[in-house]
N, C-alpha and C. Protein backbone atom coordinates (compact mmCIF):
# COMPACT_ATOMS: atom_id res chain seq x y z
N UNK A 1 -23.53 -28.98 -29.90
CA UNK A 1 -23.73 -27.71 -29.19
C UNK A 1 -23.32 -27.82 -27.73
N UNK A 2 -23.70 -28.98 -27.29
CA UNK A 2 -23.34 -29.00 -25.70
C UNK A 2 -21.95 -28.92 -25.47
N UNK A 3 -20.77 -30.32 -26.67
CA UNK A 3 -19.84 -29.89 -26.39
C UNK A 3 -19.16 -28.61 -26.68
N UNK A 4 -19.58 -28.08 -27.67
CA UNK A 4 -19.22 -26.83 -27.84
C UNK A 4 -19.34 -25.75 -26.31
N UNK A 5 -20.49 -25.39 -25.82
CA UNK A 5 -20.58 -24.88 -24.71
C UNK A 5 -19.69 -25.27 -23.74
N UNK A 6 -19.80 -26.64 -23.55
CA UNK A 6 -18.55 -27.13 -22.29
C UNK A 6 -17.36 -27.16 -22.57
N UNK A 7 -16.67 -26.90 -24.01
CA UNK A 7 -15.43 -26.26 -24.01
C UNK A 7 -15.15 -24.96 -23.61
N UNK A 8 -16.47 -24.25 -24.30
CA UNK A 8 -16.26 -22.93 -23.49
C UNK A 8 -16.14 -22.75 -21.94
N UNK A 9 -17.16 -23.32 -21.38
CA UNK A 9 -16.95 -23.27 -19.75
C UNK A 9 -15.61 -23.80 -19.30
N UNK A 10 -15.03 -24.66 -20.08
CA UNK A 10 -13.66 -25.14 -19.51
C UNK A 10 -12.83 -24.65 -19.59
N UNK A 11 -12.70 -23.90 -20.73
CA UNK A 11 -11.72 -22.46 -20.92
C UNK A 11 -11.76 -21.69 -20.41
N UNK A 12 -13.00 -21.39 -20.11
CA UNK A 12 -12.78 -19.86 -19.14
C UNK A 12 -12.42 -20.41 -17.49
N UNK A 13 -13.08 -21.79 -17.45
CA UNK A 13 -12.34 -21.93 -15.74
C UNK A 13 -10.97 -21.77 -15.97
N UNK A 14 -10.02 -22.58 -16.67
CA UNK A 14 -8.69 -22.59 -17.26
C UNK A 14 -8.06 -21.70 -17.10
N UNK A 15 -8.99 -20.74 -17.95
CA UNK A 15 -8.56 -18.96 -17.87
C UNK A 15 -8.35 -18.33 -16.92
N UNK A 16 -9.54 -18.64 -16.19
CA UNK A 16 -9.95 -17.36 -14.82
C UNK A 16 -8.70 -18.24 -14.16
N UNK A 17 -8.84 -19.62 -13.89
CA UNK A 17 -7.75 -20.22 -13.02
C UNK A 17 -6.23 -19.86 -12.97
N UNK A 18 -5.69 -19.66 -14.51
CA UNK A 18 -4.85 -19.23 -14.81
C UNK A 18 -4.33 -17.92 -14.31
N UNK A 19 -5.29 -16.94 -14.55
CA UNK A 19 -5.03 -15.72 -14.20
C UNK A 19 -4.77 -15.27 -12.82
N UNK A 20 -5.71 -15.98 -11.64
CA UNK A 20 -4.95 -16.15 -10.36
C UNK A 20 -3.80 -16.70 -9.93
N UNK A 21 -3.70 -17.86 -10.50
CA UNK A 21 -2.46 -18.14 -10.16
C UNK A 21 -1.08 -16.98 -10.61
N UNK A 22 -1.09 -16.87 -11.51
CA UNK A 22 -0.39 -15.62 -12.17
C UNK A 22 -0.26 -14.57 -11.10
N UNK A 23 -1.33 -13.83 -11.33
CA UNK A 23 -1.52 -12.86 -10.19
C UNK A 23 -1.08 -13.18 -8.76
N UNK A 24 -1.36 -14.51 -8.29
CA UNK A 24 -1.14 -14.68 -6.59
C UNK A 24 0.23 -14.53 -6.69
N UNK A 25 1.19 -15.20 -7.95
CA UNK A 25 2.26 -14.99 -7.83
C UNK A 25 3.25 -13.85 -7.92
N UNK A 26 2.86 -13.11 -8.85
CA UNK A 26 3.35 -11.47 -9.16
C UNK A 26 3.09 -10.73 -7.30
N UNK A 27 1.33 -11.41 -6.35
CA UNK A 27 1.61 -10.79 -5.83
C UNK A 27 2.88 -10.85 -4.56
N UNK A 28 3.09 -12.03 -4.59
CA UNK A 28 4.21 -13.00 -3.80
C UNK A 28 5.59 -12.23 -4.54
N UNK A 29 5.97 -12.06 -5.51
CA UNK A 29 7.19 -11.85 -6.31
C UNK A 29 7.45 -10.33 -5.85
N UNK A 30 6.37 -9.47 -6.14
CA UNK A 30 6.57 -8.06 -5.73
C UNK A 30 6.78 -7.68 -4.34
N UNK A 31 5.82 -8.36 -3.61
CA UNK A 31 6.37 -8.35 -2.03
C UNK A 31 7.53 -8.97 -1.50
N UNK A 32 8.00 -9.72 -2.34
CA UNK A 32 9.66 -10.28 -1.51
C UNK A 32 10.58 -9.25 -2.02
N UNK A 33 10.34 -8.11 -2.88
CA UNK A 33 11.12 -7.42 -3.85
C UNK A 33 11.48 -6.26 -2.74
N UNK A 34 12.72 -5.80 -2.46
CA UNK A 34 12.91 -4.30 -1.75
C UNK A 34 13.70 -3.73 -2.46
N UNK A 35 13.16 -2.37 -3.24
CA UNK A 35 13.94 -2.00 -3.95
C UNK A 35 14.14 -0.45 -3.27
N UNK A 36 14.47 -0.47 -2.00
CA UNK A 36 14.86 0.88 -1.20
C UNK A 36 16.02 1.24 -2.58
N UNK A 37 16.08 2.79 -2.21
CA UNK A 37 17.39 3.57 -3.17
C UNK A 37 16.76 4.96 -2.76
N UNK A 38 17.35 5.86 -3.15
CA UNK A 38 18.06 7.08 -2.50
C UNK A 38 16.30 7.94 -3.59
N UNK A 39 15.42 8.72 -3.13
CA UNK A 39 14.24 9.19 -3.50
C UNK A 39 13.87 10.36 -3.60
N UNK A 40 12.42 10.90 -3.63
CA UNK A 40 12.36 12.27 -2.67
C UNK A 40 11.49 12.04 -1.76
N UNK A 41 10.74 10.98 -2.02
CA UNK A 41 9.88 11.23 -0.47
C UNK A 41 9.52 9.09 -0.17
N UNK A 42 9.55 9.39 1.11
CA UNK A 42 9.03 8.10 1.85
C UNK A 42 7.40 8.02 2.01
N UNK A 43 6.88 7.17 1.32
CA UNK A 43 5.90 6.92 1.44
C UNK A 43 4.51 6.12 2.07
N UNK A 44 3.93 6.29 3.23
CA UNK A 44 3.28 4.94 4.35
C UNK A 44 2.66 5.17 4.27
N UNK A 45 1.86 3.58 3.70
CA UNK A 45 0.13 3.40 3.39
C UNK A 45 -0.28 3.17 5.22
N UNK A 46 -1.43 4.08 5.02
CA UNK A 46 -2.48 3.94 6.58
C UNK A 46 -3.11 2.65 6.35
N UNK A 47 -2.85 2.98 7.98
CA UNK A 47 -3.93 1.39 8.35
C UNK A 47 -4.72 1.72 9.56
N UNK A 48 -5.35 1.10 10.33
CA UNK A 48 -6.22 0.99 11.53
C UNK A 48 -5.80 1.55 12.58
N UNK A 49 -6.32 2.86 13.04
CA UNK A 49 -5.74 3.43 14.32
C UNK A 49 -6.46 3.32 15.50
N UNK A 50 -6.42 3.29 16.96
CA UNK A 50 -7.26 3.57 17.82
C UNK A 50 -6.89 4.79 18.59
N UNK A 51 -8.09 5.85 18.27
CA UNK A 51 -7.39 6.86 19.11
C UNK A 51 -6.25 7.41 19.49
N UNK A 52 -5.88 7.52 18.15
CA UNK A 52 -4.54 8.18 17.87
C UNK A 52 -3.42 7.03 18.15
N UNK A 53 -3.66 5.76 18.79
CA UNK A 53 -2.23 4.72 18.88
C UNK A 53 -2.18 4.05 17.48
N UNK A 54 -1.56 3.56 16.74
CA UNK A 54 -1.61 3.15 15.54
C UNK A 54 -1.80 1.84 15.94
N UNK A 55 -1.85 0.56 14.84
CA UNK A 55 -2.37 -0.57 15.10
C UNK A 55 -0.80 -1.49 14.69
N UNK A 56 -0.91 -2.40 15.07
CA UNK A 56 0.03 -3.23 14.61
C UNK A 56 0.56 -3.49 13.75
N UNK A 57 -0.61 -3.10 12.51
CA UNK A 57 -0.44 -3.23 11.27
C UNK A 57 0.48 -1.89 10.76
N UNK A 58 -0.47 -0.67 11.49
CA UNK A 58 0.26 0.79 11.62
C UNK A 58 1.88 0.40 11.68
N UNK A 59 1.88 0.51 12.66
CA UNK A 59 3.16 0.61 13.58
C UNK A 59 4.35 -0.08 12.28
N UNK A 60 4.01 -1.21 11.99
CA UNK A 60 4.97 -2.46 11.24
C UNK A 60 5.57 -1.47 10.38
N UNK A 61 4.67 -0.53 9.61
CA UNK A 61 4.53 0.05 8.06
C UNK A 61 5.63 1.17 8.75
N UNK A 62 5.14 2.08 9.69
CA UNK A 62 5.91 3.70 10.12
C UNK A 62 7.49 2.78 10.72
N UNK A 63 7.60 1.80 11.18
CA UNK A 63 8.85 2.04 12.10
C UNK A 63 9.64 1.47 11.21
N UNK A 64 8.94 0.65 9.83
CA UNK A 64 10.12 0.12 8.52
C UNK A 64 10.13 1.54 7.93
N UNK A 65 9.38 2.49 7.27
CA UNK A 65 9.45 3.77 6.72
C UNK A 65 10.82 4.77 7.77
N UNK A 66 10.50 4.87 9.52
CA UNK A 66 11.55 5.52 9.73
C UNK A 66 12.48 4.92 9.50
N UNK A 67 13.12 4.12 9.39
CA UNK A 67 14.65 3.18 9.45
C UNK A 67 14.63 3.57 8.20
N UNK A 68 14.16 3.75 6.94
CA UNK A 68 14.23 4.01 5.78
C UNK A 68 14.74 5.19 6.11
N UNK A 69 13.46 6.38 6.48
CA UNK A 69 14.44 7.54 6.25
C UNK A 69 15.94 8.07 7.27
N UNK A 70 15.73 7.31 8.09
CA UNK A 70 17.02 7.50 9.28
C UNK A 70 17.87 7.14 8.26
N UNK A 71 17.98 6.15 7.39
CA UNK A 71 18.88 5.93 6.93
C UNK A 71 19.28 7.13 5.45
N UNK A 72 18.96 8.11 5.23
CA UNK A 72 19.08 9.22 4.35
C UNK A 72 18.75 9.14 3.00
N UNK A 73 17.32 8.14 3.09
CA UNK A 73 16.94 7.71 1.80
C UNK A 73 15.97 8.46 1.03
N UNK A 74 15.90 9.30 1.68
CA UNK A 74 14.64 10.84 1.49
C UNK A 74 14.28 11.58 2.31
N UNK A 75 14.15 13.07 1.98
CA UNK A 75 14.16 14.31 2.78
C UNK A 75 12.86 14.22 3.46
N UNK A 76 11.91 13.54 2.83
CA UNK A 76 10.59 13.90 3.25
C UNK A 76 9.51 12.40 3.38
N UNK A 77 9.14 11.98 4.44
CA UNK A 77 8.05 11.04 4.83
C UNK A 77 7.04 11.73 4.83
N UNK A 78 5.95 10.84 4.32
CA UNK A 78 4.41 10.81 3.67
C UNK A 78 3.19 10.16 4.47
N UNK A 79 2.69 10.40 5.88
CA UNK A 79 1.94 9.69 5.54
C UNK A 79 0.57 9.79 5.87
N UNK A 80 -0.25 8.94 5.31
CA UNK A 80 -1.41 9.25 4.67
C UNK A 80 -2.88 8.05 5.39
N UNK A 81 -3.85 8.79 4.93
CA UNK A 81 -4.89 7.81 5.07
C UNK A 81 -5.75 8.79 6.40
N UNK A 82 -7.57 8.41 6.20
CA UNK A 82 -8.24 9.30 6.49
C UNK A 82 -9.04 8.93 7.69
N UNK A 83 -10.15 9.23 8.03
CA UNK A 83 -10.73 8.71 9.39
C UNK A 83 -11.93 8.25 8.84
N UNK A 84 -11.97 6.91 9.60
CA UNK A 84 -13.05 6.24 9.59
C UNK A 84 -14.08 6.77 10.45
N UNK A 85 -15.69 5.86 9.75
CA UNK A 85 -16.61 6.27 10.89
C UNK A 85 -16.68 5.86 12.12
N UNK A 86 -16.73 7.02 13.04
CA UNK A 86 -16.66 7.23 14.46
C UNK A 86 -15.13 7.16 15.13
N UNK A 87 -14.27 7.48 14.31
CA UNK A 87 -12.94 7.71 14.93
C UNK A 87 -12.94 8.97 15.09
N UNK A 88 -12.01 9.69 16.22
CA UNK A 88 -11.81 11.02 16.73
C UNK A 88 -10.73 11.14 16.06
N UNK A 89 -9.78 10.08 14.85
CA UNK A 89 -8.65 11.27 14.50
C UNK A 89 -8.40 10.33 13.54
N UNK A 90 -7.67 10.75 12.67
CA UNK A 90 -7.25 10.27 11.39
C UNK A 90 -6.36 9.25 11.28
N UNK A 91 -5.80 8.48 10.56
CA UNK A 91 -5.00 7.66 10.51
C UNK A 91 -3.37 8.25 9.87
N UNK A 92 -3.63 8.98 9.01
CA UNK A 92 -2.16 10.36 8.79
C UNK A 92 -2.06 10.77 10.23
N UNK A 93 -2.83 11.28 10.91
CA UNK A 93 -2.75 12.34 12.40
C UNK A 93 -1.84 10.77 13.33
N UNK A 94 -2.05 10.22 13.64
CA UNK A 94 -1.63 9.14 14.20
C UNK A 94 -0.34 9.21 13.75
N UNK A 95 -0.13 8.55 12.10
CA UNK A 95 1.05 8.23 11.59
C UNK A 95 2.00 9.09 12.03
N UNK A 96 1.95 10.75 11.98
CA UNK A 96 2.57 11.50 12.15
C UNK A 96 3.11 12.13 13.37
N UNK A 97 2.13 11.57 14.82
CA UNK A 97 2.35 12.03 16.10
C UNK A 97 3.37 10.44 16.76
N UNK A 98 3.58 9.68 15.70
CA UNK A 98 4.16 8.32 16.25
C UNK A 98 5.45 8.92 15.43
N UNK A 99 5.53 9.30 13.73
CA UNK A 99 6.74 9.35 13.85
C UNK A 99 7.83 10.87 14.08
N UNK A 100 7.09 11.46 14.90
CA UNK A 100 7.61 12.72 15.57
C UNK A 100 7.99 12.48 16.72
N UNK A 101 7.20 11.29 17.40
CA UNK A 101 8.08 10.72 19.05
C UNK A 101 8.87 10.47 18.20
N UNK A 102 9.28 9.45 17.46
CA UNK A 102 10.55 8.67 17.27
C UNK A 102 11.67 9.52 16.66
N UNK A 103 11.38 10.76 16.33
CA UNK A 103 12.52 11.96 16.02
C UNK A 103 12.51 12.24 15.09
N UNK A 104 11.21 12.16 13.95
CA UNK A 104 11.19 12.19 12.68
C UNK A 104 11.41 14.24 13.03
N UNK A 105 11.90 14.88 12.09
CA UNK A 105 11.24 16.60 12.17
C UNK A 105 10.11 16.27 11.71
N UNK A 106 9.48 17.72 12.18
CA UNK A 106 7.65 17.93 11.69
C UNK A 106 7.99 18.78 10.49
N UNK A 107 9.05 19.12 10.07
CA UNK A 107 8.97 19.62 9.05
C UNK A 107 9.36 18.91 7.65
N UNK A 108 9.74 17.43 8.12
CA UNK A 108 10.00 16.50 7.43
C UNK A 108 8.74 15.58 6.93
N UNK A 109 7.93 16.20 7.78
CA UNK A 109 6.55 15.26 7.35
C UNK A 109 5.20 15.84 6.57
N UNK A 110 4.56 15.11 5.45
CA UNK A 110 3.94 15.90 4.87
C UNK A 110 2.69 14.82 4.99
N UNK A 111 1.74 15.11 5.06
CA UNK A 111 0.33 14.63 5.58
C UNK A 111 -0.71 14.21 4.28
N UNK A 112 -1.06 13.14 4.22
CA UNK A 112 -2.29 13.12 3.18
C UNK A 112 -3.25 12.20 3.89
N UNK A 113 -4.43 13.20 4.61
CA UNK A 113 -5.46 12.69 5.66
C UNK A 113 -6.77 12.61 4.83
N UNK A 114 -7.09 12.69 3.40
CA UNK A 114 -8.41 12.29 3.25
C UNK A 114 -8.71 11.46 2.73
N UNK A 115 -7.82 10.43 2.13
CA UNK A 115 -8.36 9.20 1.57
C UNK A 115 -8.72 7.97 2.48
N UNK A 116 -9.30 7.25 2.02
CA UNK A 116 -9.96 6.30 2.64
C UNK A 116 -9.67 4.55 2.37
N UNK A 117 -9.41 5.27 0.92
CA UNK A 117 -8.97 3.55 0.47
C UNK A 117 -7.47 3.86 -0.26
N UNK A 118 -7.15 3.10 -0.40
CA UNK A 118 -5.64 2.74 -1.36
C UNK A 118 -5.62 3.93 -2.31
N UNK A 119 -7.23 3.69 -3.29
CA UNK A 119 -7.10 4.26 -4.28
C UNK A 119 -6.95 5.94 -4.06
N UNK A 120 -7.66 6.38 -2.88
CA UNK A 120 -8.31 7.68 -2.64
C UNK A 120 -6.73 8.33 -2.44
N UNK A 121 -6.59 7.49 -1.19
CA UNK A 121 -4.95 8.10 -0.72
C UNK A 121 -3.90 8.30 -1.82
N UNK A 122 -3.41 7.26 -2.58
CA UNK A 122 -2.85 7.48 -3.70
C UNK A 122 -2.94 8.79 -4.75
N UNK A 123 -4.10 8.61 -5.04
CA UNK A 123 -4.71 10.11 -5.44
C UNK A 123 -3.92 11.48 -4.77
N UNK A 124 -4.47 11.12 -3.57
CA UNK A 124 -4.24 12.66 -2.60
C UNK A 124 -2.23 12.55 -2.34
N UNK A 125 -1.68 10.90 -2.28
CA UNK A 125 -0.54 11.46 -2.52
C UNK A 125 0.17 11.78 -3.91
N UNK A 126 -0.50 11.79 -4.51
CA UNK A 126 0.11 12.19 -6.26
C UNK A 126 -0.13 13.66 -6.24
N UNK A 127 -0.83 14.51 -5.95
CA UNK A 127 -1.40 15.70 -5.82
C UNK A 127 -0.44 16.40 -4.67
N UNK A 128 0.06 16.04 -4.04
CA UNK A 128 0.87 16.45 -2.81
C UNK A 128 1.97 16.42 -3.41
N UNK A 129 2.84 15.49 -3.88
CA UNK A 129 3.84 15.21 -4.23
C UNK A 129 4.18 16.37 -5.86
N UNK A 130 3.17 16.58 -6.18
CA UNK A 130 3.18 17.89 -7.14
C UNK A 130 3.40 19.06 -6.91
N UNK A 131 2.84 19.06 -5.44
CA UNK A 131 2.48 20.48 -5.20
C UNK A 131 3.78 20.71 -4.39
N UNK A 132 4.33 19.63 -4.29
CA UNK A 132 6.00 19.99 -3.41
C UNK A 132 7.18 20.39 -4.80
N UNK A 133 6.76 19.77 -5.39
CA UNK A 133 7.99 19.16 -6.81
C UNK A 133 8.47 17.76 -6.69
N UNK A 134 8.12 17.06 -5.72
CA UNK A 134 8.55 15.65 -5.64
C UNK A 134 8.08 14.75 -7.02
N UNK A 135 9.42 13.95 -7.84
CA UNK A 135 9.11 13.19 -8.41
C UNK A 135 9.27 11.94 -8.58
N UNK A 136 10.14 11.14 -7.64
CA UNK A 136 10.26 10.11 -7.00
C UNK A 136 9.74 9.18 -5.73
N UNK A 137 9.08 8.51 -5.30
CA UNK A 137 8.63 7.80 -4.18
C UNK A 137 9.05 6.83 -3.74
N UNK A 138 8.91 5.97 -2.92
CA UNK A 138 8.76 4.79 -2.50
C UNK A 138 7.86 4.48 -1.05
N UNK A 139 7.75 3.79 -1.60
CA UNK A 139 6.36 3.33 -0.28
C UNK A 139 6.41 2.13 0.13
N UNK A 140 6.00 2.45 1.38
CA UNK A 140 5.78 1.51 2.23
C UNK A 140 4.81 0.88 3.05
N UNK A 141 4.64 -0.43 2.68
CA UNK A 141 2.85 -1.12 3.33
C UNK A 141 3.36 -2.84 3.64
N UNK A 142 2.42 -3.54 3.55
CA UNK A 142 2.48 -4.83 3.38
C UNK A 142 3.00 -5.44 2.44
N UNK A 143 3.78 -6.67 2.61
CA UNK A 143 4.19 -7.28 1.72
C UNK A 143 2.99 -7.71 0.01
N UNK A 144 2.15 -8.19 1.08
CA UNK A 144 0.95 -8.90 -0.17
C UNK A 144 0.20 -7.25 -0.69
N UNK A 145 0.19 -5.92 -0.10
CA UNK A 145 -0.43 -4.95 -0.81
C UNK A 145 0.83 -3.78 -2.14
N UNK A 146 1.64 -4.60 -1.65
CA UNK A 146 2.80 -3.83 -2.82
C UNK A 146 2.65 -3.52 -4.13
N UNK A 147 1.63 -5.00 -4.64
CA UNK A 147 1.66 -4.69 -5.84
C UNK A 147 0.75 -3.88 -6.30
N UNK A 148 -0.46 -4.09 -5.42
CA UNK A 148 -1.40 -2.50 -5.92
C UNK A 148 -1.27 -1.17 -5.52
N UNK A 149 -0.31 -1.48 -4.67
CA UNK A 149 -0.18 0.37 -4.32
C UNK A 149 0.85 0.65 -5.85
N UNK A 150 1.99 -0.08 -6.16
CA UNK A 150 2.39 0.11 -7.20
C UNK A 150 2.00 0.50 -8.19
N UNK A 151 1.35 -0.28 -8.31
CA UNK A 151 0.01 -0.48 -9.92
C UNK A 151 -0.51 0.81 -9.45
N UNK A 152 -1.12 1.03 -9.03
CA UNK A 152 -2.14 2.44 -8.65
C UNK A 152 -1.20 3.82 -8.81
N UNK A 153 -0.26 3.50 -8.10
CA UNK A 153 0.82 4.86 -7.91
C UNK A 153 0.90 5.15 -9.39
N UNK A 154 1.76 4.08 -10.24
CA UNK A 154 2.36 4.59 -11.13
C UNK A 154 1.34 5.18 -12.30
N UNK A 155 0.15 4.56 -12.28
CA UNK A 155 -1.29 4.97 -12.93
C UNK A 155 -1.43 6.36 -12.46
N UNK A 156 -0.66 6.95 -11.57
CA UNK A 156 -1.46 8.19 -10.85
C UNK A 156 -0.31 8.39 -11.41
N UNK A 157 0.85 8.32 -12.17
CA UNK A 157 1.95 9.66 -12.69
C UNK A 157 3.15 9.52 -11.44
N UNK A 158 3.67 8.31 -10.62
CA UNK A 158 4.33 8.46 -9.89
C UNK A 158 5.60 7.79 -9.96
N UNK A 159 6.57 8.25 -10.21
CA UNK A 159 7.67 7.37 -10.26
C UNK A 159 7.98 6.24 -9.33
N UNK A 160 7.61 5.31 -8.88
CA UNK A 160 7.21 4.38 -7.35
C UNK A 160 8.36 3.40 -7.45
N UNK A 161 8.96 3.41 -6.51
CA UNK A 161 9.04 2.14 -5.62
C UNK A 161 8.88 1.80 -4.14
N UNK A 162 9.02 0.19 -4.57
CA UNK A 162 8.64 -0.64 -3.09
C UNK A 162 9.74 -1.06 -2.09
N UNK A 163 8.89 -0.94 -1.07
CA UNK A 163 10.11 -1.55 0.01
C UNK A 163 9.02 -1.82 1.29
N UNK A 164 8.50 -3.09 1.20
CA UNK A 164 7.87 -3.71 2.24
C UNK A 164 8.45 -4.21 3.53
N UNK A 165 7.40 -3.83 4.51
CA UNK A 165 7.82 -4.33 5.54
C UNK A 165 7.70 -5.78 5.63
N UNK A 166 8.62 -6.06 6.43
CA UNK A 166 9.01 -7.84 7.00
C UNK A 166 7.87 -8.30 7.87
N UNK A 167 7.76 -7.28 8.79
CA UNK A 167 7.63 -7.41 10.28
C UNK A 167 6.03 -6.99 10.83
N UNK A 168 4.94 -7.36 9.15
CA UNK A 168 3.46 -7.11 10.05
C UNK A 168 3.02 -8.27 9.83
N UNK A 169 1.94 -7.68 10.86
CA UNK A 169 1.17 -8.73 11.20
C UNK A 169 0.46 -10.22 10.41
N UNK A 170 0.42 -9.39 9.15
CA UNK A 170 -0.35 -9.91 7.48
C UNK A 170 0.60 -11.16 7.70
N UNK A 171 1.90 -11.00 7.70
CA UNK A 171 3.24 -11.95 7.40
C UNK A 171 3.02 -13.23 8.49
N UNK A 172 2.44 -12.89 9.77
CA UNK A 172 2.53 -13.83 11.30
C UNK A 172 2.46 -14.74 10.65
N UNK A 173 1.79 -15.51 10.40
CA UNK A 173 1.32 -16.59 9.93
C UNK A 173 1.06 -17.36 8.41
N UNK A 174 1.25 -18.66 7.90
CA UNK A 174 0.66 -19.06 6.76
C UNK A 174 -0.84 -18.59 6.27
N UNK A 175 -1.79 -18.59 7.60
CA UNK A 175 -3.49 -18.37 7.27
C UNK A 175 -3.54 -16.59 7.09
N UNK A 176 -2.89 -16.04 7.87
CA UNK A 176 -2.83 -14.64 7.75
C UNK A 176 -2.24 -14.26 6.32
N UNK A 177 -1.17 -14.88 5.80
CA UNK A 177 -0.34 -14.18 4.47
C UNK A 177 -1.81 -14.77 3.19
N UNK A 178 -2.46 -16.14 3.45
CA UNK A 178 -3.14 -16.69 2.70
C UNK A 178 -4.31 -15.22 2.17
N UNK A 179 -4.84 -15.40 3.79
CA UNK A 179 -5.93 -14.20 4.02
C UNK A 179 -5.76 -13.02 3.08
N UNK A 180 -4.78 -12.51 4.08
CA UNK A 180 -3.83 -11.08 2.98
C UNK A 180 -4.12 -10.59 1.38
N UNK A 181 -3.75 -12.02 0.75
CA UNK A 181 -3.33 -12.40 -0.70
C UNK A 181 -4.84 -12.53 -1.46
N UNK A 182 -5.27 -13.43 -0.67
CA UNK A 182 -6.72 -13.75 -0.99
C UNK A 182 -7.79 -11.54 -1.43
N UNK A 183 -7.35 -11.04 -0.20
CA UNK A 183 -8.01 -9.73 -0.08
C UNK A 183 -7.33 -9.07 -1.23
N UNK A 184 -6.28 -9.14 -1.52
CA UNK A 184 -5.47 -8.31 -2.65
C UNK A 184 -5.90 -9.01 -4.16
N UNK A 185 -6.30 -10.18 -4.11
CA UNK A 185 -6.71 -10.11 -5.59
C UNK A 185 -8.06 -9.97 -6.00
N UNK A 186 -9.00 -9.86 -4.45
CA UNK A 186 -10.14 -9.10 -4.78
C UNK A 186 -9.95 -7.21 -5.14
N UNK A 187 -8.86 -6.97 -4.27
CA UNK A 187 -9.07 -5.45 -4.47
C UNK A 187 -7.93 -5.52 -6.09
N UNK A 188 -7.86 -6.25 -6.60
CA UNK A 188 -6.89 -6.05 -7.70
C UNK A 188 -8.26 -5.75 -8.84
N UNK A 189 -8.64 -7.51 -8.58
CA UNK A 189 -9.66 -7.07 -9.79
C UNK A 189 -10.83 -6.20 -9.80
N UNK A 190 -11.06 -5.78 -8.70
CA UNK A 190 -11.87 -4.54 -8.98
C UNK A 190 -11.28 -3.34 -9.45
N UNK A 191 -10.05 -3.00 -9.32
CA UNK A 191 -8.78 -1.80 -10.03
C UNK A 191 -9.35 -1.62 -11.66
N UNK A 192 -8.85 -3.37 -11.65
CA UNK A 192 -8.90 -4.01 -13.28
C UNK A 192 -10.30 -3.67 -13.97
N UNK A 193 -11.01 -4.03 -13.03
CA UNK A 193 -12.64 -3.61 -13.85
C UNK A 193 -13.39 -2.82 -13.61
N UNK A 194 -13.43 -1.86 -12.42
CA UNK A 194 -14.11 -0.76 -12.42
C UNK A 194 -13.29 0.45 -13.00
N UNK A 195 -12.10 0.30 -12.02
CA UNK A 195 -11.38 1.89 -11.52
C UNK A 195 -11.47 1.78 -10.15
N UNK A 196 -12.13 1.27 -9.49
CA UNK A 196 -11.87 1.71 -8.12
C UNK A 196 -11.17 0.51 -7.07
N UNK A 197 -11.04 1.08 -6.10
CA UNK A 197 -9.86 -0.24 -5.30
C UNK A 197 -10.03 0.12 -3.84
N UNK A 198 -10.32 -0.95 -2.80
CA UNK A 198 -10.69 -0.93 -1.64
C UNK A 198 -9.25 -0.05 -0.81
């Protein structure tokens, strides 16, 4: 009986072990992946704003998304994400007053300000992207969060692709990309087993 039990426990470490590694790698494989191509809308996951300046992390995501669309890869940029507690403005409101300095039109930009997490925003951009006729995307975030905005998008009915930025912060460093990766396969497997995703 005992060994019986301690095969089991060894299998499932095996298992569970297995399955991260897997995963860390899909999430490594999907983030080196840029599959920019011609769309209907540009898509930028929010991140951390202060008072309307976007964060580093911000900034990395909107100024790879404009070069995307400068380059005539879609009529219409997306972007999204909601206000935290005790912020005076949203993280879309930000996204959108940064890429209107840089010459985006305001009529080129379409707003999704109430989600909060990956999952919420996703949501609110699948619902937007309906209500335009858009049936193509691509989005843009972190290298190590590609694969769940993916995963999530296409669960929401979205034709998706990726095209990560090079140039945030997540990337600086070995301990930072570790960090990153580490946070993405917690918010993976909660996707996997609840439904919901940070």
């Amino acid at each position: 009986m005992k060994h019986a039990l301690l095969g089991v426990l060894v299998g499932g470490f095996v298992g569970a072990a297995a399955i991260v590694v897997w995963t860390s790698w899909r999430i490594v494989d999907v983030g080196n992946h840029d599959d920019r191509r011609p769309v209907d809308a540009i898509v930028v996951l929010g991140a951390a704003q202060y008072n309307g300046r976007p964060s580093a992390i911000l900034k990395a995501r909107l100024d790879h998304a404009i070069e995307l669309y400068e380059g005539g890869l879609a009529p219409y940029l997306v972007v999204t994400g909601g206000k935290a507690e005790g912020d005076r403005t949203t993280e879309a409101a930000s996204a959108r007053a940064y890429a209107l300095a840089k010459g985006v039109p305001e009529n080129a930009i379409l707003v999704e300000d109430k989600g909060r997490t990956t999952l919420e925003s996703l949501r609110g951009v699948a619902g937007l992207l309906r209500t335009h006729a858009l049936g193509t995307a691509m989005f843009v975030s972190d290298r190590t969060h590609m694969l769940r905005v993916l995963r999530i998008a296409k669960d929401e009915g979205i034709q998706a692709f990726g095209s990560p930025t090079a140039t945030s912060p997540t990337d600086a460093t070995l301990e930072n990309r570790v960090e990153a990766t580490l946070h993405e396969l917690g918010g993976l497997t909660l996707y996997f087993v609840s439904g919901q995703a940070p």
